[in-house]
Protein backbone atom coordinates (compact mmCIF):
# COMPACT_ATOMS: atom_id res chain seq x y z
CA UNK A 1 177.75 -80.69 -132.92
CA UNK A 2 174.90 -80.62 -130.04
CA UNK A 3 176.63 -83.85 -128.31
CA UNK A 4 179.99 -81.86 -127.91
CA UNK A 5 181.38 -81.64 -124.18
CA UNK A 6 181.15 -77.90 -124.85
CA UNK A 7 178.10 -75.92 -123.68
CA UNK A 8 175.71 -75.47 -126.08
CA UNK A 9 174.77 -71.71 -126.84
CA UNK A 10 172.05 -70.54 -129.05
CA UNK A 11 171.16 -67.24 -129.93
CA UNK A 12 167.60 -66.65 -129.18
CA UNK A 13 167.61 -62.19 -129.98
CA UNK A 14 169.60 -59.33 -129.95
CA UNK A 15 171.28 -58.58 -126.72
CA UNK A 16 168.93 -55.31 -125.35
CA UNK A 17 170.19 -52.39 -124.35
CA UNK A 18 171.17 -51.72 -121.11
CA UNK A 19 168.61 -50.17 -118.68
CA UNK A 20 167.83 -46.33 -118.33
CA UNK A 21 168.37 -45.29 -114.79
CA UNK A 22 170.66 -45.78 -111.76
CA UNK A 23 174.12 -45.09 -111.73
CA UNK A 24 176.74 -46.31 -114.06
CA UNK A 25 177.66 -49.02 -112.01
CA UNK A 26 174.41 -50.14 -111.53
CA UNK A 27 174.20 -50.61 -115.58
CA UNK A 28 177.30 -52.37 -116.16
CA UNK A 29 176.06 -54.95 -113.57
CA UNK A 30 173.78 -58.14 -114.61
CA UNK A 31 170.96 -58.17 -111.88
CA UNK A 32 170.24 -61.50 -110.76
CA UNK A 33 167.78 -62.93 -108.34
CA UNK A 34 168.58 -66.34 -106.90
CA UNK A 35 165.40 -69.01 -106.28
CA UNK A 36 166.27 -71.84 -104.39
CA UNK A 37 165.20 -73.95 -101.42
CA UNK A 38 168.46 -75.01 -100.21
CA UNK A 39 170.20 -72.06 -98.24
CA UNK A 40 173.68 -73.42 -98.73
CA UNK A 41 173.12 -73.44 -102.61
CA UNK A 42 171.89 -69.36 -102.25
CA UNK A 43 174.79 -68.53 -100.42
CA UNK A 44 177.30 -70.25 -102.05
CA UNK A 45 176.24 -68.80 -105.41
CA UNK A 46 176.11 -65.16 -103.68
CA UNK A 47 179.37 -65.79 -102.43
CA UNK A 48 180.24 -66.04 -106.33
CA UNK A 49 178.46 -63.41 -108.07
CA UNK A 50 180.23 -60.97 -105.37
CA UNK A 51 183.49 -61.99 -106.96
CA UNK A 52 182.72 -61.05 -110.51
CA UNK A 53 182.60 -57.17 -111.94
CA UNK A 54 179.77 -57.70 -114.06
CA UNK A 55 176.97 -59.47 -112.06
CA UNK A 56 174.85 -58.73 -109.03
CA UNK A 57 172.63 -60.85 -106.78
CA UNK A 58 169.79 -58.28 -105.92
CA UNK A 59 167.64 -60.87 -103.96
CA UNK A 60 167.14 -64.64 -102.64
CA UNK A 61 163.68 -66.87 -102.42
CA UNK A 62 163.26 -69.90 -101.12
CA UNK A 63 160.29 -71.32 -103.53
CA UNK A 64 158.51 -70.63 -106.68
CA UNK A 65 155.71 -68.04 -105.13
CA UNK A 66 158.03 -66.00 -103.07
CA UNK A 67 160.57 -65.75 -106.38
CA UNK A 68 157.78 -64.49 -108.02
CA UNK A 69 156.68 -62.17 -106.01
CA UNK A 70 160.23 -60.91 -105.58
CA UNK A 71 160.58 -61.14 -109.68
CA UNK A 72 157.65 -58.82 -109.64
CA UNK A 73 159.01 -56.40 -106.87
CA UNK A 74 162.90 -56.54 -107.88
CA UNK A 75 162.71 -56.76 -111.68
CA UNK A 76 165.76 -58.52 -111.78
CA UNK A 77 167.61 -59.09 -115.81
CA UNK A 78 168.29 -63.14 -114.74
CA UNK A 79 166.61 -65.33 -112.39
CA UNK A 80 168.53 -68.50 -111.23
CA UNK A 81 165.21 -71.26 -111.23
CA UNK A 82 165.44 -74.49 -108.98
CA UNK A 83 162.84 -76.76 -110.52
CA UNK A 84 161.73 -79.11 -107.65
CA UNK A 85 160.76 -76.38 -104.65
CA UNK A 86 157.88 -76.49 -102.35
CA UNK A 87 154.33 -74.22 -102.30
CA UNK A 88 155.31 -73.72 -106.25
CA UNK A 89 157.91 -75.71 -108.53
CA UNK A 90 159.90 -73.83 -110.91
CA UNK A 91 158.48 -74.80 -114.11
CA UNK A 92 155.28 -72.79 -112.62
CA UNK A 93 156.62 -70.01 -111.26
CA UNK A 94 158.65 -69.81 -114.54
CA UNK A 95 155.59 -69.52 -116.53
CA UNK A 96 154.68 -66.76 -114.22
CA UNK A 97 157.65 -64.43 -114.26
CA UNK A 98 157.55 -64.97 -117.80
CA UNK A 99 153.74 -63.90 -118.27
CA UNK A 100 154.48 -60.82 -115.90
CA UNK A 101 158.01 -59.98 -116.93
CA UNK A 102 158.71 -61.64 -120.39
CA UNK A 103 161.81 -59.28 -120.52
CA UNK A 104 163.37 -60.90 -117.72
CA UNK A 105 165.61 -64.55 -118.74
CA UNK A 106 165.33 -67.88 -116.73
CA UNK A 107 168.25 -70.08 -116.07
CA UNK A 108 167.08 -73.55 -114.88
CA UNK A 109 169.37 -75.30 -112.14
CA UNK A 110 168.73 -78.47 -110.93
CA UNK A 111 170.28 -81.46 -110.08
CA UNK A 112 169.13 -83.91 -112.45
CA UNK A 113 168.09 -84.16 -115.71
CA UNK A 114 164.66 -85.21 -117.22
CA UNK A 115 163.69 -84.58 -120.63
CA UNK A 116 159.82 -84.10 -119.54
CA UNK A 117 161.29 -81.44 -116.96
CA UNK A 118 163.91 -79.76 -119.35
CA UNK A 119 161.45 -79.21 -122.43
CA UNK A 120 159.06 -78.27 -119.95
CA UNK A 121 161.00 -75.75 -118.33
CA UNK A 122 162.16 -74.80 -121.85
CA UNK A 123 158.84 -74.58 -123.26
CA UNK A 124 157.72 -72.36 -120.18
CA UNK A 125 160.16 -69.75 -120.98
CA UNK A 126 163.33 -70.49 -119.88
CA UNK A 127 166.47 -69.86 -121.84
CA UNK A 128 169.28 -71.94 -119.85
CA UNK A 129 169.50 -74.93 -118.31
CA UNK A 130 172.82 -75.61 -116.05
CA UNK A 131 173.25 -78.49 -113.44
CA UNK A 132 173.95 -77.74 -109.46
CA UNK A 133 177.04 -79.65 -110.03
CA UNK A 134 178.47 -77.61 -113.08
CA UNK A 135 181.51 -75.36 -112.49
CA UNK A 136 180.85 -72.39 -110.69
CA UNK A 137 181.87 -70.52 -114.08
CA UNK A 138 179.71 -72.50 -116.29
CA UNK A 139 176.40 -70.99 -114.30
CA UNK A 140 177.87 -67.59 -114.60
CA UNK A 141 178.23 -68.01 -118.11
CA UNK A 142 174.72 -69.28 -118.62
CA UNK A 143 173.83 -66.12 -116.44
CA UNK A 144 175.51 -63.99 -119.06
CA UNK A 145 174.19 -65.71 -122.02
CA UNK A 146 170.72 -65.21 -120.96
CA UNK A 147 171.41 -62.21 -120.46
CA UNK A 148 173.15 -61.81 -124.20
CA UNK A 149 169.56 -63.19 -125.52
CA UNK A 150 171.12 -66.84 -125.99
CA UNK A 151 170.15 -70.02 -124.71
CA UNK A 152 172.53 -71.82 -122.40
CA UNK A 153 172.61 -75.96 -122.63
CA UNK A 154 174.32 -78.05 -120.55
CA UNK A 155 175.88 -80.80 -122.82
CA UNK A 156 174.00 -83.32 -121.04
CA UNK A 157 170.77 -81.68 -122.03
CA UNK A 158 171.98 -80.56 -125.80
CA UNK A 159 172.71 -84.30 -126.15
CA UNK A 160 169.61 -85.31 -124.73
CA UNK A 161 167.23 -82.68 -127.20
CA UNK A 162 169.30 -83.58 -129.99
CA UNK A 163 168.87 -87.43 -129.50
CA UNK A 164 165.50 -86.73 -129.22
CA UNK A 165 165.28 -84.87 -132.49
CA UNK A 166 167.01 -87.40 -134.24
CA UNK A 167 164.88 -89.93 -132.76
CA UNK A 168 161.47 -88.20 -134.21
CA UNK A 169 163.36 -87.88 -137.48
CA UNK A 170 164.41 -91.52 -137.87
CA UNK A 171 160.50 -92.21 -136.40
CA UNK A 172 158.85 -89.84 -138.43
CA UNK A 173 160.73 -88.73 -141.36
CA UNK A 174 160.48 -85.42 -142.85
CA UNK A 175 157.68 -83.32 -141.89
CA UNK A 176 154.44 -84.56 -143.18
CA UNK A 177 154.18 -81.30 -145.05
CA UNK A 178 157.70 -80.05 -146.37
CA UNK A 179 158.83 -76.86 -145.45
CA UNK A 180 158.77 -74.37 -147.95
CA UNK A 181 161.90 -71.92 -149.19
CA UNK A 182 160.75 -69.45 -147.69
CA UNK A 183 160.07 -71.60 -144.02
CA UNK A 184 163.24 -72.39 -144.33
CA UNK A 185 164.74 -68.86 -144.57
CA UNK A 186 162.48 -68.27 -141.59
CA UNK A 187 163.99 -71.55 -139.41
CA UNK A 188 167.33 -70.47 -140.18
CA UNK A 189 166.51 -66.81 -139.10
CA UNK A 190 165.01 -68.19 -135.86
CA UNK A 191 168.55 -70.57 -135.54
CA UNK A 192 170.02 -67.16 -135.56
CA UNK A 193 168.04 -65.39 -132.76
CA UNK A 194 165.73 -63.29 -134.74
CA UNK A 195 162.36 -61.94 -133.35
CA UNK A 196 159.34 -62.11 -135.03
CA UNK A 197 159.90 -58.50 -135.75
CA UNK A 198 163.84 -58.61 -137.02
CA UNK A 199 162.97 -61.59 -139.38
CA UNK A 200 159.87 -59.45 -141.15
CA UNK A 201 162.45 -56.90 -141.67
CA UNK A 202 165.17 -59.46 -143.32
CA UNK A 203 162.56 -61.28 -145.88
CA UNK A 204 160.31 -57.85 -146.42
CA UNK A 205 157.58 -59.14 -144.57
CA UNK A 206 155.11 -57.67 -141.76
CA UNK A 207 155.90 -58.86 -138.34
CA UNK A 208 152.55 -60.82 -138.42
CA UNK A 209 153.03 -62.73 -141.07
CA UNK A 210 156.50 -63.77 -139.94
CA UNK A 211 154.66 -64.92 -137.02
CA UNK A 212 152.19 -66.91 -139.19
CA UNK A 213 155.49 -69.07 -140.55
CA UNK A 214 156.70 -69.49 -137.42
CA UNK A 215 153.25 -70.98 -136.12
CA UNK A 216 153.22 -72.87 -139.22
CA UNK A 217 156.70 -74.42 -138.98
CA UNK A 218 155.75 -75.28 -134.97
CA UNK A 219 152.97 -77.25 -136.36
CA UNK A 220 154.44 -78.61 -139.21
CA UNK A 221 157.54 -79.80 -137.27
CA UNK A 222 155.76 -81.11 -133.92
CA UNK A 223 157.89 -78.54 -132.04
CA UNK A 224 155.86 -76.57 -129.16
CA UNK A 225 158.30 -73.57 -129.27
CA UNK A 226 161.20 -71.05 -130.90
CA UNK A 227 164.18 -72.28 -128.70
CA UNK A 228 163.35 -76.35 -129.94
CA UNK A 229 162.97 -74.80 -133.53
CA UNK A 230 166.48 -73.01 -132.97
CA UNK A 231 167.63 -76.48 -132.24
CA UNK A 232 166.15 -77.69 -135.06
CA UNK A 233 168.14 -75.47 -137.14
CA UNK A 234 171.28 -76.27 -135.51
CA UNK A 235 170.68 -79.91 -135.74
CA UNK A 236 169.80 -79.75 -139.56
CA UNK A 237 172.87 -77.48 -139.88
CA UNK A 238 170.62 -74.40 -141.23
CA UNK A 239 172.15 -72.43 -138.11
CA UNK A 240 175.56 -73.17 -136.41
CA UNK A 241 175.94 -72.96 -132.27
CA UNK A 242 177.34 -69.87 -130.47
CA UNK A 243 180.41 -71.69 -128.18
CA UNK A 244 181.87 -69.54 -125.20
């Protein structure tokens, strides 16, 4: 269930390929780039990373533009997000890396827990959201989920989006217009990580009209993106959780 003490992990795609170029080391290792106001916080998560064999902190900012910027410059597989920073908060600047770099996975951490900042953060691109005060291995997990293609919940937040869901449900009831066999086979396909592009290939469809259901089941389902619609699944047990 999404209100376990367990983190929550959904896959959102196939885990890529590592990258061509550099040595073997150098492809082995999950590049991360660290954005955070609060020095301590950077070096303490450095200090980390340097302790485990399959990650790599390749840079440090201080606020939302500059961790752009280095995004752009670095091309790092992860970036660490603080939400609240000054000059540019991270729900911005994750839109941004996202638009430039949509290759590249956000974690979220932050200290507290909104629901107008988490599905905003979600909704911008990110696929993990940790708190500052979670285990140092729970953020390196998250780290190497996003980096897996899965989407990495702290319970507090699976709790909170799953409330929520079953809050609109209770509210609303089914969707105004029910979703259709084959919608469904697409949700569930989505609850299993699919792109657009896989799920054409599992119901023998083009890749745009896969992307026509998924618009379709958005809309019908007053979600505003694939990770909620993963959740969906999960929630209406058409797709189980990944656990680590």
């Amino acid at each position: 269930m999404l209100d376990s003490t367990t983190p929550t992990t959904l896959p959102t795609r196939f885990p890529r390929p590592a990258s061509l170029g550099g040595d073997v080391e150098d492809q082995t290792r999950i590049r991360v780039l660290i954005v955070d106001d609060h020095a301590v916080v950077r070096m303490g998560l450095r200090v980390f990373f340097d302790l485990q064999d399959d990650i790599t902190v390749v840079g440090e900012a201080a606020d939302g533009s500059e961790g752009v910027a280095m995004a752009r410059r670095l091309e790092p597989d992860v970036v660490l997000m603080d939400l609240l920073m000054p000059n540019m908060d991270g729900v911005t600047a994750i839109g941004r890396i996202k638009a430039e770099r949509p290759e590249t996975e956000i974690v979220t951490m932050t200290s507290f827990i909104e629901e107008e900042k988490v599905t905003a953060a979600l909704e911008a691109g990110a696929s993990g959201y940790v708190l500052k005060d979670a285990e140092a291995e729970e953020v390196a997990a998250a780290v190497r989920a996003a980096y897996a293609g899965e989407v990495h919940l702290d319970p507090a937040v699976a709790r909170l989006l799953a409330q929520r869901m079953r809050a609109r449900k209770s509210g609303e009831g089914e969707p105004v217009e029910p979703l259709t066999d084959r919608e469904k086979d697409v949700v569930r396909l989505l609850g299993q990580g699919l792109s657009n592009k896989d799920i054409g290939s599992a119901l023998f469809i083009t890749e745009r009209t896969a992307r026509t259901y998924v618009s379709n089941i958005l809309g019908k389902l007053g979600l505003a993106s694939r990770t909620q619609a993963a959740l969906w699944a999960v929630e209406h047990k058409l797709a189980e959780p990944v656990r680590d």
